[in-house]
Structure formats: structure tokens, C-alpha cells
Protein backbone atom coordinates (compact mmCIF):
# COMPACT_ATOMS: atom_id res chain seq x y z
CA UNK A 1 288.07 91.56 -89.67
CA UNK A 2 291.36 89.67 -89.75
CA UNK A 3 291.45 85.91 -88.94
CA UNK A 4 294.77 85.13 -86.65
CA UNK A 5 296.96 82.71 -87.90
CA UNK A 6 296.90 79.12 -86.28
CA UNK A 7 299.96 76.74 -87.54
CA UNK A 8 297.97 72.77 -88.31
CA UNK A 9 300.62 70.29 -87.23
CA UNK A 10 301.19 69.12 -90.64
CA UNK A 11 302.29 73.20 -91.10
CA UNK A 12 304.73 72.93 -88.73
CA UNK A 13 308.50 72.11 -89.87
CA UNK A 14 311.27 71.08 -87.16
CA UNK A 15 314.72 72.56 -88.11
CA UNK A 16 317.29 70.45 -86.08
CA UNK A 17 319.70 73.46 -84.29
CA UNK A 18 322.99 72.47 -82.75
CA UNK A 19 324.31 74.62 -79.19
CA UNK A 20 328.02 74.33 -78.25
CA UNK A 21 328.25 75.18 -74.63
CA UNK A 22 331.64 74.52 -74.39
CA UNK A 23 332.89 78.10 -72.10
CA UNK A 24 328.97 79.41 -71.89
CA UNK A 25 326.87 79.96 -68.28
CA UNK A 26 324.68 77.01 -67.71
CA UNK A 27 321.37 79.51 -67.04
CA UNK A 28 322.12 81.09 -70.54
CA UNK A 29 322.64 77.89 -72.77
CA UNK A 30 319.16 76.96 -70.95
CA UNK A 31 317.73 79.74 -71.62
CA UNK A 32 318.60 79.70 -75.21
CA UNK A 33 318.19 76.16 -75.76
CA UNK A 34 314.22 76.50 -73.84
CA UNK A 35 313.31 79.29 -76.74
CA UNK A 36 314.74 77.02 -79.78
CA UNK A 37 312.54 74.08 -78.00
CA UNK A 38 309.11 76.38 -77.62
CA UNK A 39 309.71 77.76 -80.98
CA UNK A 40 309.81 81.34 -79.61
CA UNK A 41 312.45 82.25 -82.53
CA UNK A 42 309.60 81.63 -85.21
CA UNK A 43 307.08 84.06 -86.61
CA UNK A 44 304.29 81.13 -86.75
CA UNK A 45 305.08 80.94 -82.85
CA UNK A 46 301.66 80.01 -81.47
CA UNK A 47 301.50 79.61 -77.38
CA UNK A 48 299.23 76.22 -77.29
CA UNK A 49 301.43 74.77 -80.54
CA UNK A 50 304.76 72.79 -80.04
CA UNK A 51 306.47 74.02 -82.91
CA UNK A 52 310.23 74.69 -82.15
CA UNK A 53 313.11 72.92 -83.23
CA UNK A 54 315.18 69.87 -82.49
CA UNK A 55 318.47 70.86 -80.40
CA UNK A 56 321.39 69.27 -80.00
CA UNK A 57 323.76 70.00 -76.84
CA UNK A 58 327.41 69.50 -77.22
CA UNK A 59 330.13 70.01 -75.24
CA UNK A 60 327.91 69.54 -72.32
CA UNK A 61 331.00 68.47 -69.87
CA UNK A 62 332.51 72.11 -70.02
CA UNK A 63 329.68 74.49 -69.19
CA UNK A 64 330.70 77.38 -66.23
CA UNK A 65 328.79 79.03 -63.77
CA UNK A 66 329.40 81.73 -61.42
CA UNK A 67 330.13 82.00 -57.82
CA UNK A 68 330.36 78.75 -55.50
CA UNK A 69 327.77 76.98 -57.23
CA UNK A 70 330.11 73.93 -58.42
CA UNK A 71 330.05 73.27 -54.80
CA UNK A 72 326.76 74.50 -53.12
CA UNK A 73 324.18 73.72 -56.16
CA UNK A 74 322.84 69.98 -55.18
CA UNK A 75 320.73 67.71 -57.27
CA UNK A 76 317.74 65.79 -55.52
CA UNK A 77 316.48 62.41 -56.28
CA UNK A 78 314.45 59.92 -54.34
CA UNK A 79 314.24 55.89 -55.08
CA UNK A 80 311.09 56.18 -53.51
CA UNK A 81 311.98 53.58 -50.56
CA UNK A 82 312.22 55.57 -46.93
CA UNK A 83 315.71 56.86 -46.71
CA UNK A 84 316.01 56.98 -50.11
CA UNK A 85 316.79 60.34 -51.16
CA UNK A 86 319.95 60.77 -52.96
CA UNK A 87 321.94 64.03 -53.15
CA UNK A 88 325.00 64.46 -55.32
CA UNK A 89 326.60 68.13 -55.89
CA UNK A 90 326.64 69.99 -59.44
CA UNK A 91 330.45 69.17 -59.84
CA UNK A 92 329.82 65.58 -59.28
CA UNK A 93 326.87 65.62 -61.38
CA UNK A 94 328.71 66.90 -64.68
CA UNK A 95 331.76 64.47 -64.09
CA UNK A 96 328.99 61.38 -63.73
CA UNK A 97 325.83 62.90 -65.86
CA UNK A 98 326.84 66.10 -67.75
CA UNK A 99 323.12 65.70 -69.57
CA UNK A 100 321.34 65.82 -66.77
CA UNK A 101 322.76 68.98 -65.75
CA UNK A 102 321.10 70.26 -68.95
CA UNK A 103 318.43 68.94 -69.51
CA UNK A 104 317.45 70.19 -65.55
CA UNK A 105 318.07 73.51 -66.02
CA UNK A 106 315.90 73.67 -69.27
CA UNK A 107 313.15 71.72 -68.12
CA UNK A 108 312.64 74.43 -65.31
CA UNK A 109 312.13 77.01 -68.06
CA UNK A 110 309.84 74.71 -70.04
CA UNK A 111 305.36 74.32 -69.15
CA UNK A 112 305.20 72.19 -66.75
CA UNK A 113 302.22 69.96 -68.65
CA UNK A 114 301.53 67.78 -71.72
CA UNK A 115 303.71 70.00 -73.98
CA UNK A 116 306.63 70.44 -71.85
CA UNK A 117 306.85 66.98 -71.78
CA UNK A 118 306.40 66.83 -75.45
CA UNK A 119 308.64 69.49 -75.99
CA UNK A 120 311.76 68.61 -73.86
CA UNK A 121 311.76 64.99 -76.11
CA UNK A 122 313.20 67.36 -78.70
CA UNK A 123 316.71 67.77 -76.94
CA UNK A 124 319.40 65.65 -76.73
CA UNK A 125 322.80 66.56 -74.92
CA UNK A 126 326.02 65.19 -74.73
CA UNK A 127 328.78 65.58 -72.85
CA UNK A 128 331.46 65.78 -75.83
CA UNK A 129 331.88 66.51 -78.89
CA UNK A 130 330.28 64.41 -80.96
CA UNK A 131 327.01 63.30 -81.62
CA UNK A 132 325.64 60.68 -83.93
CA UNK A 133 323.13 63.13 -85.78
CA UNK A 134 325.63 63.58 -88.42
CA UNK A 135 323.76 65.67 -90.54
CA UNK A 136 323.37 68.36 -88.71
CA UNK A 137 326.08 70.86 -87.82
CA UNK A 138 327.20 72.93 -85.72
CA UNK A 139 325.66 76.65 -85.37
């Protein structure tokens, strides 16, 4: 009988990955960016074990999407005083908070539960260029 192989978390090595999404679809950077986080790239990847890599998001200010979504996509949040939800569209959002554009989109494709919140610690986006994680470079 073979044993199945459990990565310890002393095992388990970060790589730090950089995305451009300068030009790219915002579902498909997420989508990409949610497998590098999970670790789903990796042939130690173990469900219950957070062992994917650090990403870095660049050129988060120039990301596309299709159709009227610029427009008709809206982004919730609530102060948590009555009346105080606050509504601002996608094309507004990227001008003000191109992260949070992001980091929304891959957050919906991470567990909602102790890892995903774990996990999505591991990305950092920015709306430019640079970044001040100088050693790592772009993929």
C-alpha cells in the first residue's frame, strides 16, 4: 500500500510570481492569479495546504473587459451606519482603486474560510508599473 504525500509547512517553498495585466480580461488575470495563490500549478498541490506562491499584480490600471461592463459592473460597500451603502461603478473604481478591482475578482475565486483569507495575504497589486519588491521580475 502506498502512503499519499502530505507537504509539512516547513516543506512548503513560496516562489514570488509577477502578472502584467496590462491589455489582459480582468476574469482571466483572476483566474490565473487565484491558481498561482492556491498553488494549483504545483505537483505537491494538497487541497487543505496553502502552498502557492506570492504574486505580484502590475499594471493593474489597464486591465479590459468585454461588453458594457466599465459602465454597468458596480462595486458595493456599506459604512455600516443606515444609509450607508456606497456604490461606485467599475470605471470609477480603477481610476480611484485599481487594486481593489483585483483583488475582488480573485477573492471570489478563492475558499471562502481560514485559508482564503490566508491565502489572498499573498497578493499584492498595483496600479503601475512598478513595485518595490525589486527582486523579483517580471514573468
Amino acid at each position: 500500500m502506498y502512503k499519499s504525500y502530505y507537504p509539512k509547512a516547513a516543506e512548503v517553498k513560496n516562489d514570488w510570481v509577477v502578472v502584467d495585466a496590462a491589455g489582459q480580461t480582468l476574469g482571466r488575470v483572476a483566474a490565473k492569479v487565484a491558481a498561482l495563490l492556491i498553488g494549483k500549478h504545483k505537483p505537491t498541490f494538497t487541497p487543505g495546504v496553502p502552498g502557492g506562491d506570492n504574486v505580484v499584480v502590475v499594471n493593474a490600471t489597464y486591465i479590459v473587459v468585454t461588453g458594457k461592463k466599465m459602465e454597468d459592473k458596480m462595486y458595493n460597500h456599506h459604512s455600516g451606519y443606515p444609509g450607508g451603502l456606497k456604490t461606485i461603478a467599475l470605471r470609477d473604481q480603477i481610476k480611484s482603486h485599481p487594486d481593489r478591482v483585483i483583488r475582488a475578482a480573485v477573492w471570489g475565486m478563492l475558499p471562502h474560510n481560514k485559508m482564503g483569507r490566508q491565502i489572498i495575504k499573498r497578493l499584492r497589486v498595483y496600479g503601475g508599473a512598478e513595485h518595490p519588491h525589486g527582486a523579483q521580475v517580471a514573468e
